[in-house]
Protein backbone atom coordinates (compact mmCIF):
# COMPACT_ATOMS: atom_id res chain seq x y z
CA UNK A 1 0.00 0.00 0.00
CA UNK A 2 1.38 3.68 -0.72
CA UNK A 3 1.66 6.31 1.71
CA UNK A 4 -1.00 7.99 -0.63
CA UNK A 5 -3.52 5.09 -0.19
CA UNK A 6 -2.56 5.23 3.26
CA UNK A 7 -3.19 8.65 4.09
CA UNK A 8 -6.68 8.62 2.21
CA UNK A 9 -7.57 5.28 4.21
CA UNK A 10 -6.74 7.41 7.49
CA UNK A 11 -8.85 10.58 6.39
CA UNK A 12 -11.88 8.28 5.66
CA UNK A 13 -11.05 5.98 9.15
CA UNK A 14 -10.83 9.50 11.31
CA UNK A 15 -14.22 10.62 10.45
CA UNK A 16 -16.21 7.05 10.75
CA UNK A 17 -14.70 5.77 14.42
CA UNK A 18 -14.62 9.04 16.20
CA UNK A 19 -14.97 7.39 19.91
CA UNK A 20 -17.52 5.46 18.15
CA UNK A 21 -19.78 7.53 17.67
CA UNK A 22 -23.54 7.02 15.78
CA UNK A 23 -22.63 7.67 12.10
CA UNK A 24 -26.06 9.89 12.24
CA UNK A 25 -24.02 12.10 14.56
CA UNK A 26 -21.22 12.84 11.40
CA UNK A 27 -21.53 16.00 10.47
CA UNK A 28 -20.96 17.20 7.06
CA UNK A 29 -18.50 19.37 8.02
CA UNK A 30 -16.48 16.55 9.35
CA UNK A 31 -17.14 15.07 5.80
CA UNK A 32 -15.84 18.06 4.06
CA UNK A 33 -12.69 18.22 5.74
CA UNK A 34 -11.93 14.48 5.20
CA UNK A 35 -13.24 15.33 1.39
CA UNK A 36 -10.44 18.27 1.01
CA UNK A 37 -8.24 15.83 2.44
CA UNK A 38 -8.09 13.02 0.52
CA UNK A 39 -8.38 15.85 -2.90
CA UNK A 40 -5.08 17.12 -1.34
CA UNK A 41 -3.25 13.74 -1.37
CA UNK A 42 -4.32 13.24 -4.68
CA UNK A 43 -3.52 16.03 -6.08
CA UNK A 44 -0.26 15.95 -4.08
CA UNK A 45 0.33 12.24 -5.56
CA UNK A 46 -0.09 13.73 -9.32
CA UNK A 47 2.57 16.53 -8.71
CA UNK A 48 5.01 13.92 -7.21
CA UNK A 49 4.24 11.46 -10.26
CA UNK A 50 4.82 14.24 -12.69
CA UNK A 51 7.70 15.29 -11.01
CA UNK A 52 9.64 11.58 -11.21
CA UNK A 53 8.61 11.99 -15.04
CA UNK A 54 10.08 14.76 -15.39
CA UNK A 55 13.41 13.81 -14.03
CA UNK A 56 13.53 10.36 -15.35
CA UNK A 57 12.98 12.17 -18.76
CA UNK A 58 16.08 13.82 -18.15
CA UNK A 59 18.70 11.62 -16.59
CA UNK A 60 17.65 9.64 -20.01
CA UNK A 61 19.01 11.79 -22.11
CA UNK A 62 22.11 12.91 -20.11
């Protein structure tokens, strides 16, 4: 598993087993937050993918 898949697994996790709480209790703020979350790991994982690219691309053609 990747630290990205990781880190969006734990966003989702901290929302649903707050001490266990009723999920009627979630608010959607809670929601949101876990929402931006898991958009700023992705979006952090396509920088860092395009960044390798980039740099593979060229130590090729050095």
């Amino acid at each position: 598993m990747t630290d990205f898949e990781k880190g969006a697994m734990n966003a989702g996790r901290s929302v649903f087993t707050q001490s266990n709480r009723d999920l009627s209790e979630m608010t959607c703020r809670n929601l949101s937050t876990v929402l931006k979350s898991v958009e700023h790991l992705m979006l952090f994982q396509n920088i860092y993918v395009i960044e390798i690219t980039e740099w593979s691309l060229v130590n090729d053609r050095n």
